[in-house]
Protein backbone atom coordinates (compact mmCIF):
# COMPACT_ATOMS: atom_id res chain seq x y z
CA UNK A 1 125.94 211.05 54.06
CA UNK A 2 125.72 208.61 51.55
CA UNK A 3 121.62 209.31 49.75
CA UNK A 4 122.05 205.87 47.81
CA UNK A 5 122.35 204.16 51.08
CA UNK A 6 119.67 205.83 52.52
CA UNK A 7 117.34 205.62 49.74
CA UNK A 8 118.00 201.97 49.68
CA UNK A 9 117.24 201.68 53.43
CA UNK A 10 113.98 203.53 53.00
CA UNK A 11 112.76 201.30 50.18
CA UNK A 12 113.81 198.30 52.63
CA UNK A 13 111.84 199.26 55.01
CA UNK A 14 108.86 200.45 52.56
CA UNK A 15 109.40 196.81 51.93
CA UNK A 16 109.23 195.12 55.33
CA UNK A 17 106.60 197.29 56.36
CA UNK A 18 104.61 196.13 53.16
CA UNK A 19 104.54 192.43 54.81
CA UNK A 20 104.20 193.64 57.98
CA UNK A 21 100.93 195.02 56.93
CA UNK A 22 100.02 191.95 55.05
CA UNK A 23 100.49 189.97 58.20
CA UNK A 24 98.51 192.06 60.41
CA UNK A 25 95.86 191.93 58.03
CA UNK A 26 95.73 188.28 59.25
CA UNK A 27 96.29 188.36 62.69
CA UNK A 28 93.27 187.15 64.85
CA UNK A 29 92.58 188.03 68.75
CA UNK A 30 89.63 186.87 70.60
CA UNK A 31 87.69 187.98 74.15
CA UNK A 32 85.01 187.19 76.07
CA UNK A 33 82.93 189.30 78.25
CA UNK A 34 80.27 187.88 81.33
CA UNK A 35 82.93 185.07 81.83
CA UNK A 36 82.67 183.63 78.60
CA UNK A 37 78.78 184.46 77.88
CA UNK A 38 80.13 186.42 74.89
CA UNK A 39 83.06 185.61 72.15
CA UNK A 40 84.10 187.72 69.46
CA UNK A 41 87.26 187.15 67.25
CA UNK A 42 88.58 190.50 65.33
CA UNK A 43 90.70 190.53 62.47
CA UNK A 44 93.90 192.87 61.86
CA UNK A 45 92.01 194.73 59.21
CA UNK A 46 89.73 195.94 61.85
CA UNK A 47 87.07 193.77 61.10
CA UNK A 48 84.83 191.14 63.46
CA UNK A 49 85.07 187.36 61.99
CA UNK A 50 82.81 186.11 64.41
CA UNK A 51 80.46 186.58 67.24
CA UNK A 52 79.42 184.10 69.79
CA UNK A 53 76.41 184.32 72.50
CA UNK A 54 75.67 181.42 74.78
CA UNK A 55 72.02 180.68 74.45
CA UNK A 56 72.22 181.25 78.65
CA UNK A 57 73.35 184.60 78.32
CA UNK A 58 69.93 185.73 76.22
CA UNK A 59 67.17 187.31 78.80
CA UNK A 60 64.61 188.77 76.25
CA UNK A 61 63.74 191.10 79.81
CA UNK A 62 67.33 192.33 79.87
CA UNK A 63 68.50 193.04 76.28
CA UNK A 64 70.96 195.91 77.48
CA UNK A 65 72.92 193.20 79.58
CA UNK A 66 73.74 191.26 76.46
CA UNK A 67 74.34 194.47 74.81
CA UNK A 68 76.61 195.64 76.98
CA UNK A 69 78.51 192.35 76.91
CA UNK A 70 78.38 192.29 73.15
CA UNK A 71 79.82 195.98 73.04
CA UNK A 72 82.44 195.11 75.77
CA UNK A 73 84.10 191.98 74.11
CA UNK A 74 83.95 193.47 70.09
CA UNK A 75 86.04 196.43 72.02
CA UNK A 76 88.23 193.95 73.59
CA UNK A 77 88.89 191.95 70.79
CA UNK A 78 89.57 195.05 68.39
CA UNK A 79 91.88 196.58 71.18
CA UNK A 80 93.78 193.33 71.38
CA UNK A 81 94.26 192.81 67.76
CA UNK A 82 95.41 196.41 67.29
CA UNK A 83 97.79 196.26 69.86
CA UNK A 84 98.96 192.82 67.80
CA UNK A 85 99.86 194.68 65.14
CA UNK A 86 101.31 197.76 66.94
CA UNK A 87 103.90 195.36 68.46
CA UNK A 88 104.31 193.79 64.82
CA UNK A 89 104.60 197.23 62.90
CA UNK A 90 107.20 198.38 66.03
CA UNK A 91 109.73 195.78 64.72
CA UNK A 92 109.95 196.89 61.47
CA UNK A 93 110.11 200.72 62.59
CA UNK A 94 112.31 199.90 65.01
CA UNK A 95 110.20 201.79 67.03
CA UNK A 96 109.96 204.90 65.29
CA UNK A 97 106.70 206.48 65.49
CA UNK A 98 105.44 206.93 62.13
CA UNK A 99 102.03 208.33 61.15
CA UNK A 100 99.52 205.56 59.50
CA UNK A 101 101.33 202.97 61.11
């Protein structure tokens, strides 16, 4: 086993995953929940960009409805991009399943 080859691969990969990261940080997904009453676009740093509400969708006697459909497309959104940059991070892992990544 040859440890300058494999120290060389490692530090390849430290490489790619490096961008990899710095492309997920600017991957974008966006849902809606109540059929489009609700839009909310995540980032792949975890974060929400923006948040959307049809005026319709606002019932000041039901509050919890536009709550819930708040709380149901930020979850969507952050699911989606995090499974954006799982698929991302799996090609430069090559599938390996490596903790923090």
């Amino acid at each position: 086993m040859d440890m300058k080859k494999v120290m060389r691969e490692a530090q390849k990969m430290q490489k790619e995953m490096e961008a990899a990261q710095a492309e997920i940080a600017l991957l974008t997904a966006e849902a809606s929940a109540g059929g489009g009453a609700v839009k909310v676009v995540a980032s792949g740093d975890g974060s929400i960009q923006s948040i959307a509400i049809d005026p319709a969708a606002v019932d000041p006697e039901d509050v919890e409805m536009l709550e819930d459909l708040v709380l149901a497309a930020v979850n969507d959104a952050l699911n989606s991009v995090s499974e954006l940059a799982n698929i991302r991070m799996s090609t430069v892992t090559g599938g390996m399943n490596l903790p923090g990544f």
